[in-house]
C-alpha atoms as a PDB file:
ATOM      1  CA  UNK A   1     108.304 112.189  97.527  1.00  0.00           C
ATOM      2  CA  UNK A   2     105.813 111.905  99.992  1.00  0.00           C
ATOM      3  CA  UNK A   3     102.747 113.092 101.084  1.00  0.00           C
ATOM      4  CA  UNK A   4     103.879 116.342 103.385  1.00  0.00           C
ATOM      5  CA  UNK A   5     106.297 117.058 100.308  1.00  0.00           C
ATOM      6  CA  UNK A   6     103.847 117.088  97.609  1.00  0.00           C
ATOM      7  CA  UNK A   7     101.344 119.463  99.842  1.00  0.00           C
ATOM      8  CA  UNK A   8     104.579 121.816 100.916  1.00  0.00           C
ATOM      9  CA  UNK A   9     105.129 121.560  96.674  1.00  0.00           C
ATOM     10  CA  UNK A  10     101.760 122.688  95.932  1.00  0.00           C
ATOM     11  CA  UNK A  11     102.052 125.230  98.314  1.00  0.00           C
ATOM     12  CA  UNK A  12     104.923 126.685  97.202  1.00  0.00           C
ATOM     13  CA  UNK A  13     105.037 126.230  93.360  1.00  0.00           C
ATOM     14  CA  UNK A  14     100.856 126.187  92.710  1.00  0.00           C
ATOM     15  CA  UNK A  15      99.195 128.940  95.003  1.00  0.00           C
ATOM     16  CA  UNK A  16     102.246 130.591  95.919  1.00  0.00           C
ATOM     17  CA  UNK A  17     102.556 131.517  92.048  1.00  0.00           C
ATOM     18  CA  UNK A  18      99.457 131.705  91.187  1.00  0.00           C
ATOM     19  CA  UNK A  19      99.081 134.738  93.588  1.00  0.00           C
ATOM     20  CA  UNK A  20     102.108 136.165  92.268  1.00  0.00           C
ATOM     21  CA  UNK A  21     101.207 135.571  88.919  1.00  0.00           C
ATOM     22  CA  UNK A  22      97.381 137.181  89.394  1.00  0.00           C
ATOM     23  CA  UNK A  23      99.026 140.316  90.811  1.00  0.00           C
ATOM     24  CA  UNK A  24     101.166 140.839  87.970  1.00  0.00           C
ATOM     25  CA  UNK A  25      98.690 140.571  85.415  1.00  0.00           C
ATOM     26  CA  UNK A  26      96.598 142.632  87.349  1.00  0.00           C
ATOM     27  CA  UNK A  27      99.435 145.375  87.491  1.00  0.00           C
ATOM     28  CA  UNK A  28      99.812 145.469  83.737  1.00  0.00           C
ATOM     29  CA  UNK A  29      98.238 142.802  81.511  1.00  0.00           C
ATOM     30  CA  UNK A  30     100.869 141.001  79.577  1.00  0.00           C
ATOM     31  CA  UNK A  31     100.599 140.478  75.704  1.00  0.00           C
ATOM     32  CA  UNK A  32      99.951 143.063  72.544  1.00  0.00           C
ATOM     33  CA  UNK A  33      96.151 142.981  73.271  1.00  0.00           C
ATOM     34  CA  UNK A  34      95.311 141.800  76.275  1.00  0.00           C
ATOM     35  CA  UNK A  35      91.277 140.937  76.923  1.00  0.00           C
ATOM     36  CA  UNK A  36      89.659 144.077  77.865  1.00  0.00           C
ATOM     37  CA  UNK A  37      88.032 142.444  80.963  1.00  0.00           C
ATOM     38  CA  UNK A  38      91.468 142.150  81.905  1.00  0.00           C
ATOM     39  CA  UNK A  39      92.967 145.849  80.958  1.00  0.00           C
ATOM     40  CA  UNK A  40      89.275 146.467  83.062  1.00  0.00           C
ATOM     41  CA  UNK A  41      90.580 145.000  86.096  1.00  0.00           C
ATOM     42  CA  UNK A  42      93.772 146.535  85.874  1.00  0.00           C
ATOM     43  CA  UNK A  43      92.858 150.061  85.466  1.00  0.00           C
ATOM     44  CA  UNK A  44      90.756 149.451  88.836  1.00  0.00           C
ATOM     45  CA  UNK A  45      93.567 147.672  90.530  1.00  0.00           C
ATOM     46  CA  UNK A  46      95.934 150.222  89.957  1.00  0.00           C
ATOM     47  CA  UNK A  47      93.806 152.897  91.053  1.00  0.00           C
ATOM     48  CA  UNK A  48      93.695 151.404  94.349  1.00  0.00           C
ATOM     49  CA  UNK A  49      95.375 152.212  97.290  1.00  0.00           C
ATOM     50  CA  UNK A  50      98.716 150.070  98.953  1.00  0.00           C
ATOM     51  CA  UNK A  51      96.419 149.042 101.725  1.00  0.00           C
ATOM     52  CA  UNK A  52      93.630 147.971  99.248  1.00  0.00           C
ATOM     53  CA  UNK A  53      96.077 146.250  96.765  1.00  0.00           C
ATOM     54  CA  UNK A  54      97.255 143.647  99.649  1.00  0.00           C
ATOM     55  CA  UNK A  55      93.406 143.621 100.510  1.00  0.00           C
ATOM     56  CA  UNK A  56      93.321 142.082  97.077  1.00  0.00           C
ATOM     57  CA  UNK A  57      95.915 140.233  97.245  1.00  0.00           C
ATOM     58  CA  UNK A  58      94.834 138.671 100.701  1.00  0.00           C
ATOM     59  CA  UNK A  59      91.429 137.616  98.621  1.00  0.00           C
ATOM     60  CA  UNK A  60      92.836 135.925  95.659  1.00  0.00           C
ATOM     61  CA  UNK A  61      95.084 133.875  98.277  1.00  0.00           C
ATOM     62  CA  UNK A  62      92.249 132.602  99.977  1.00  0.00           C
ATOM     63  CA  UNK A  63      90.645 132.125  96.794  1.00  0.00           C
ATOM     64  CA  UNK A  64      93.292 129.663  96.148  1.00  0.00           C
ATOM     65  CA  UNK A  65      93.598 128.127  99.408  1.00  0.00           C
ATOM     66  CA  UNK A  66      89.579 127.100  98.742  1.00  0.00           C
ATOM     67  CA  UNK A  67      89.702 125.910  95.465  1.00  0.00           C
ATOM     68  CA  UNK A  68      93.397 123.758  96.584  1.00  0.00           C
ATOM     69  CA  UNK A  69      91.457 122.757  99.665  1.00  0.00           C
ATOM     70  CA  UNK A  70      88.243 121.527  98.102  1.00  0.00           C
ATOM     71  CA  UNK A  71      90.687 119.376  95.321  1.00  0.00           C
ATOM     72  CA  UNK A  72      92.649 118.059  98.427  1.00  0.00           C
ATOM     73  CA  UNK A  73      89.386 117.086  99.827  1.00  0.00           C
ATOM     74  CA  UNK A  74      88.033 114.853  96.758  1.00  0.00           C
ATOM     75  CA  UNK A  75      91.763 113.462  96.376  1.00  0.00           C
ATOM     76  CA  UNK A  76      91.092 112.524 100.212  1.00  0.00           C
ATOM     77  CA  UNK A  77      87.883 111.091  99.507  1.00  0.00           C
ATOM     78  CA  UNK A  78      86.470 113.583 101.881  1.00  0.00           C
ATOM     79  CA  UNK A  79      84.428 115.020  99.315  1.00  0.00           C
ATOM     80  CA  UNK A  80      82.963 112.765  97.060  1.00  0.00           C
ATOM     81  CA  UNK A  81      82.816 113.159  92.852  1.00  0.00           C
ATOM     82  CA  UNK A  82      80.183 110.845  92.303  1.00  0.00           C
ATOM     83  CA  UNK A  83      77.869 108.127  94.174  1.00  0.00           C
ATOM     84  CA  UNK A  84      79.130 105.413  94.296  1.00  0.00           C
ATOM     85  CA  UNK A  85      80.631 103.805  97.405  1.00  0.00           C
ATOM     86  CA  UNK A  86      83.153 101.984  96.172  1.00  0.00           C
ATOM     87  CA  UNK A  87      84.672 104.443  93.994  1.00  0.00           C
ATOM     88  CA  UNK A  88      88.663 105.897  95.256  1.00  0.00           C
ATOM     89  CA  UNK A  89      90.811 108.441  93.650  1.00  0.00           C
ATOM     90  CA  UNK A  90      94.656 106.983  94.049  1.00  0.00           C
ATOM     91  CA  UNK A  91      97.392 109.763  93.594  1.00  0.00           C
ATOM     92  CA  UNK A  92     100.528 108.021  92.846  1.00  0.00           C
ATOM     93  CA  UNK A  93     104.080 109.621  93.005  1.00  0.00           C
ATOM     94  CA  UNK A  94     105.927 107.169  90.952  1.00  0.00           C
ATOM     95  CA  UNK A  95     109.991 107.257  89.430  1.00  0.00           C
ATOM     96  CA  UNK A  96     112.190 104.790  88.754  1.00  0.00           C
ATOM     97  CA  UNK A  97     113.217 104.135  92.742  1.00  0.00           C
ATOM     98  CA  UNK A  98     109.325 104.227  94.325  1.00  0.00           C
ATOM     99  CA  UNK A  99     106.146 104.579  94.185  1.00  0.00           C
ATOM    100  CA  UNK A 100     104.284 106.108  96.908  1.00  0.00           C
ATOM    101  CA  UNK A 101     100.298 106.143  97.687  1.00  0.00           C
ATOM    102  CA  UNK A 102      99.877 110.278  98.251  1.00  0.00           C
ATOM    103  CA  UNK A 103      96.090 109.853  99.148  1.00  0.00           C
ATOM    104  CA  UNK A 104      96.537 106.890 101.791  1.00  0.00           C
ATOM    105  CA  UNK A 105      93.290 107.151 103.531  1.00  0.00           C
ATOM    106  CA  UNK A 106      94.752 105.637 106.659  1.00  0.00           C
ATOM    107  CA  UNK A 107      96.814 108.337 107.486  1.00  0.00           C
ATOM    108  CA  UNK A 108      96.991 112.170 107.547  1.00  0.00           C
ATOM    109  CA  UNK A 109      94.358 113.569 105.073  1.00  0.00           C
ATOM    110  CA  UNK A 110      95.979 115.642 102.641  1.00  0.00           C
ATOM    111  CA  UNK A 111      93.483 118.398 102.898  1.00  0.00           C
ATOM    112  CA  UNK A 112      94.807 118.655 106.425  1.00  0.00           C
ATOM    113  CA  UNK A 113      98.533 118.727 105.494  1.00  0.00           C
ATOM    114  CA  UNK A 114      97.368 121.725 103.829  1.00  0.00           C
ATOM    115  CA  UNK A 115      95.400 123.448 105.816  1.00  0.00           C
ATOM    116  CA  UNK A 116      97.856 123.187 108.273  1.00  0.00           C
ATOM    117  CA  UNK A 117     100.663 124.789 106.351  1.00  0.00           C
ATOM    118  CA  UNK A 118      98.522 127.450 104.759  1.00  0.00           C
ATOM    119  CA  UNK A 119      97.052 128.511 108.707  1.00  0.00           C
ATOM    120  CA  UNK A 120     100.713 130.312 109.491  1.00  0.00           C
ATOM    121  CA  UNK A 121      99.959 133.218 106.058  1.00  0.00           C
END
């Protein structure tokens, strides 16, 4: 795996479902009791209109695009967790035939990678 193949997986398998996933629970809360904030935000999603839920939906994807962008970011080094200079996150793919440096800082960013496949939605 490399770098443009873990973003695309992200992507795909993270905010992708994640989205999905919100929407669904929004349309009707799963479980025998589900929280009441959530039955809350269902009864107002539901009352909305087809134009308003994909307004919704729209949000909640760029909700996710943020908070994936600002994690790229610190795994980039972009954005830094603490102060020290000579602190580095390292994101390793690693099985039995490689192991691959994700967050090489000499090349593309992955926070780019990203950004750039998320622009086309």
């Amino acid at each position: 795996m490399n770098k443009e193949e873990f973003v695309s997986f992200v992507k795909a398998n993270i905010r992708d479902e994640a989205r999905a996933g919100l929407i669904q629970k929004l349309e009707k809360p799963p479980g025998r009791k589900p929280r009441a904030k959530l039955v809350a935000q269902s009864e107002w999603f539901n009352n909305l209109d087809s134009k308003d839920k994909e307004m919704v939906s729209q949000i909640i994807q760029e909700s996710i695009d943020e908070a994936l962008f600002g994690l790229f970011s610190v795994l980039d080094g972009v954005s830094a967790i603490d102060e020290k200079p000579e602190s580095e996150l390292k994101l390793i793919y690693k099985n039995k035939d490689q192991e691959k440096l994700l967050n090489d800082f000499e090349t593309e960013h992955l926070h780019d990678l990203y950004n750039d496949l998320t622009l086309e939605d």
